[in-house]
C-alpha atoms as a PDB file:
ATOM      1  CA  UNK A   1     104.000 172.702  20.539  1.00  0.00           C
ATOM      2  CA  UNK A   2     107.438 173.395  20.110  1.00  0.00           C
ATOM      3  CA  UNK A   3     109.449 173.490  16.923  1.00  0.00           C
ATOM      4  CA  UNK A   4     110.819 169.895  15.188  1.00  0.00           C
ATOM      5  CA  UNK A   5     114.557 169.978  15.110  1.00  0.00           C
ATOM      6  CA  UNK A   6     116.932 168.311  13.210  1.00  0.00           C
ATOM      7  CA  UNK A   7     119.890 166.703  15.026  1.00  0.00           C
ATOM      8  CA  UNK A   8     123.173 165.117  14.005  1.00  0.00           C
ATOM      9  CA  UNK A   9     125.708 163.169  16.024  1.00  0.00           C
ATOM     10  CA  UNK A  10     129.271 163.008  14.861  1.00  0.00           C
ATOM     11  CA  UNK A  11     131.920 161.076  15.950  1.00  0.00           C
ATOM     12  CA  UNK A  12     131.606 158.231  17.993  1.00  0.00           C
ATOM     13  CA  UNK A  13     131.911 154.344  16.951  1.00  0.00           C
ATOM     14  CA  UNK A  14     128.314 152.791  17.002  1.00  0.00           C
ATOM     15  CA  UNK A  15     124.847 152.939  17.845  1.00  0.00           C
ATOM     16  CA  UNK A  16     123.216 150.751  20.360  1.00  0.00           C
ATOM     17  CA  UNK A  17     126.586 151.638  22.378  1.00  0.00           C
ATOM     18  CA  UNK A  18     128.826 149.017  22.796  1.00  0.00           C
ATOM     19  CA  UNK A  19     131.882 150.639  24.070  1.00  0.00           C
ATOM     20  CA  UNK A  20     131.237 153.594  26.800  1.00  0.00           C
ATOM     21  CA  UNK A  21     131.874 157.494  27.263  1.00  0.00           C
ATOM     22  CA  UNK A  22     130.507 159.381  24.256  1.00  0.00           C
ATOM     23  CA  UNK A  23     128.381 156.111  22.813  1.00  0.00           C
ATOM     24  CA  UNK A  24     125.979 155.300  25.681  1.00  0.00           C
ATOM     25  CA  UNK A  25     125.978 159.808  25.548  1.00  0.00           C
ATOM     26  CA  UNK A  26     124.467 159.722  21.896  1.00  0.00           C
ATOM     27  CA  UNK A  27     122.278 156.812  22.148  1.00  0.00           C
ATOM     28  CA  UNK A  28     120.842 158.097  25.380  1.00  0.00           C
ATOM     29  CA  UNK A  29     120.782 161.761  24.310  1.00  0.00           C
ATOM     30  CA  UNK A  30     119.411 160.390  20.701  1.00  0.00           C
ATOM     31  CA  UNK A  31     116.714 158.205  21.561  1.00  0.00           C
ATOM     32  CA  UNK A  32     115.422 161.111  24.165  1.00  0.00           C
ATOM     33  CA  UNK A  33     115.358 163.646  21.155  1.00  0.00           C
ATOM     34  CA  UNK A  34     113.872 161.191  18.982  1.00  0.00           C
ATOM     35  CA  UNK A  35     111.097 160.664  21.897  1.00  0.00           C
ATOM     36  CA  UNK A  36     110.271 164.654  22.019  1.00  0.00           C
ATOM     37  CA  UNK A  37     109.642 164.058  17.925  1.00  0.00           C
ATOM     38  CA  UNK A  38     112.919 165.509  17.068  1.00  0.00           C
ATOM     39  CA  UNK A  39     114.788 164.053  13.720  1.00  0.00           C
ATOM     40  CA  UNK A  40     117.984 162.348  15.272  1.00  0.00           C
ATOM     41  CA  UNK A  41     120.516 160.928  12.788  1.00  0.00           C
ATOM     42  CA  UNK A  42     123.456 159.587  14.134  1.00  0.00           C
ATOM     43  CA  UNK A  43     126.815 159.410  11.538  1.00  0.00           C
ATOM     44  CA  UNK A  44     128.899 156.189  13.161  1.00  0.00           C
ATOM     45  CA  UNK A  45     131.622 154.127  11.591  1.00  0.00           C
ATOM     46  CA  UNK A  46     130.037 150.338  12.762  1.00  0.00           C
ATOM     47  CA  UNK A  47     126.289 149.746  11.779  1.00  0.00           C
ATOM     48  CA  UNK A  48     124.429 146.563  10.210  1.00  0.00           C
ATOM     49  CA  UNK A  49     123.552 148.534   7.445  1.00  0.00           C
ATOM     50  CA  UNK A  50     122.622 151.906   6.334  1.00  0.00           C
ATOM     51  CA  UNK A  51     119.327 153.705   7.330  1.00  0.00           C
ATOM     52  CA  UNK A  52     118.733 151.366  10.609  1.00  0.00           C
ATOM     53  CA  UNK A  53     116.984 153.074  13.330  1.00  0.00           C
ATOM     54  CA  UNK A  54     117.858 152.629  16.998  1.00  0.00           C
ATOM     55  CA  UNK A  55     115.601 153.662  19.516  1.00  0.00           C
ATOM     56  CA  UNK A  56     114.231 156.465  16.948  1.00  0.00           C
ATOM     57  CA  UNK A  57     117.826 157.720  15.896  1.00  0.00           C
ATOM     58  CA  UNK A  58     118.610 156.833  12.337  1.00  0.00           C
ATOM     59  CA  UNK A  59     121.832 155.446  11.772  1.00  0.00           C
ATOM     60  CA  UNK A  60     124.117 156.637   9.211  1.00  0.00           C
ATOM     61  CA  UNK A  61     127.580 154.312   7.967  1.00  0.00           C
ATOM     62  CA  UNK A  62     130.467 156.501   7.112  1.00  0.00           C
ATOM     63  CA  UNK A  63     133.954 155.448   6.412  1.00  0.00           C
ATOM     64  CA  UNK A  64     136.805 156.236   8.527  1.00  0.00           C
ATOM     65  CA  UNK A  65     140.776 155.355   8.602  1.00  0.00           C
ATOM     66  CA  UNK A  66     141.874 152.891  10.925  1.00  0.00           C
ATOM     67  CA  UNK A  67     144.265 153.807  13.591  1.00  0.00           C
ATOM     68  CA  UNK A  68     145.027 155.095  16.866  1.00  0.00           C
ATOM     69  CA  UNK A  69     144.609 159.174  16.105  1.00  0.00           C
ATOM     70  CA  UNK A  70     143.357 159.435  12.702  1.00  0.00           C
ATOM     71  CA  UNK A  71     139.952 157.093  13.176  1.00  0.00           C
ATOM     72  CA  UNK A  72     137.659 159.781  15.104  1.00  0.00           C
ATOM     73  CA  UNK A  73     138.918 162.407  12.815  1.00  0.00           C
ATOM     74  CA  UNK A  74     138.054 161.232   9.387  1.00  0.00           C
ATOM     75  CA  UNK A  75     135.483 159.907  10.682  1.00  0.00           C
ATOM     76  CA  UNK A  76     134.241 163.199  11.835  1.00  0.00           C
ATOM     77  CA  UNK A  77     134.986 164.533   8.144  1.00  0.00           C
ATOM     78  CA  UNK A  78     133.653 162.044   6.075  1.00  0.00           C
ATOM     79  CA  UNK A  79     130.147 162.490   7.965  1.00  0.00           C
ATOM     80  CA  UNK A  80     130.189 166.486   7.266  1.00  0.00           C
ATOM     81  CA  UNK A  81     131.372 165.884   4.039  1.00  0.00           C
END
């Protein structure tokens, strides 16, 4: 059996994937890890709650400034941070 990884997804709005393009990516992506017993954790900026799982991909709240440019980007850094 292969090795366990540990896998983090940065930078898109929400988990299940309510918008399209990179969201319905990470969810599908995600929950297909998570199904080959791989320890998914997705960082997103719109979750009920910290800690929920979706489809075996933990979810992860981080904050992020509103706006049209700087929302994906400190998003993006307050999830590596």
């Amino acid at each position: 059996m292969a090795e366990s990884l540990r896998i983090a997804f940065v930078g898109h709005k929400t988990l299940p994937a309510n918008y399209g393009g990179v969201e319905v990516y990470a969810e599908e992506v995600g929950a297909r890890l998570a199904d080959r017993h791989h320890t998914v954790l997705s960082f997103t900026s719109a979750v009920d709650g910290d800690g929920v799982v979706h489809r075996g991909v933990e979810c992860r709240r981080v904050g992020r400034l509103e706006g049209k440019h700087m929302g994906a980007l400190t998003q993006a850094l307050t999830a590596t941070v």
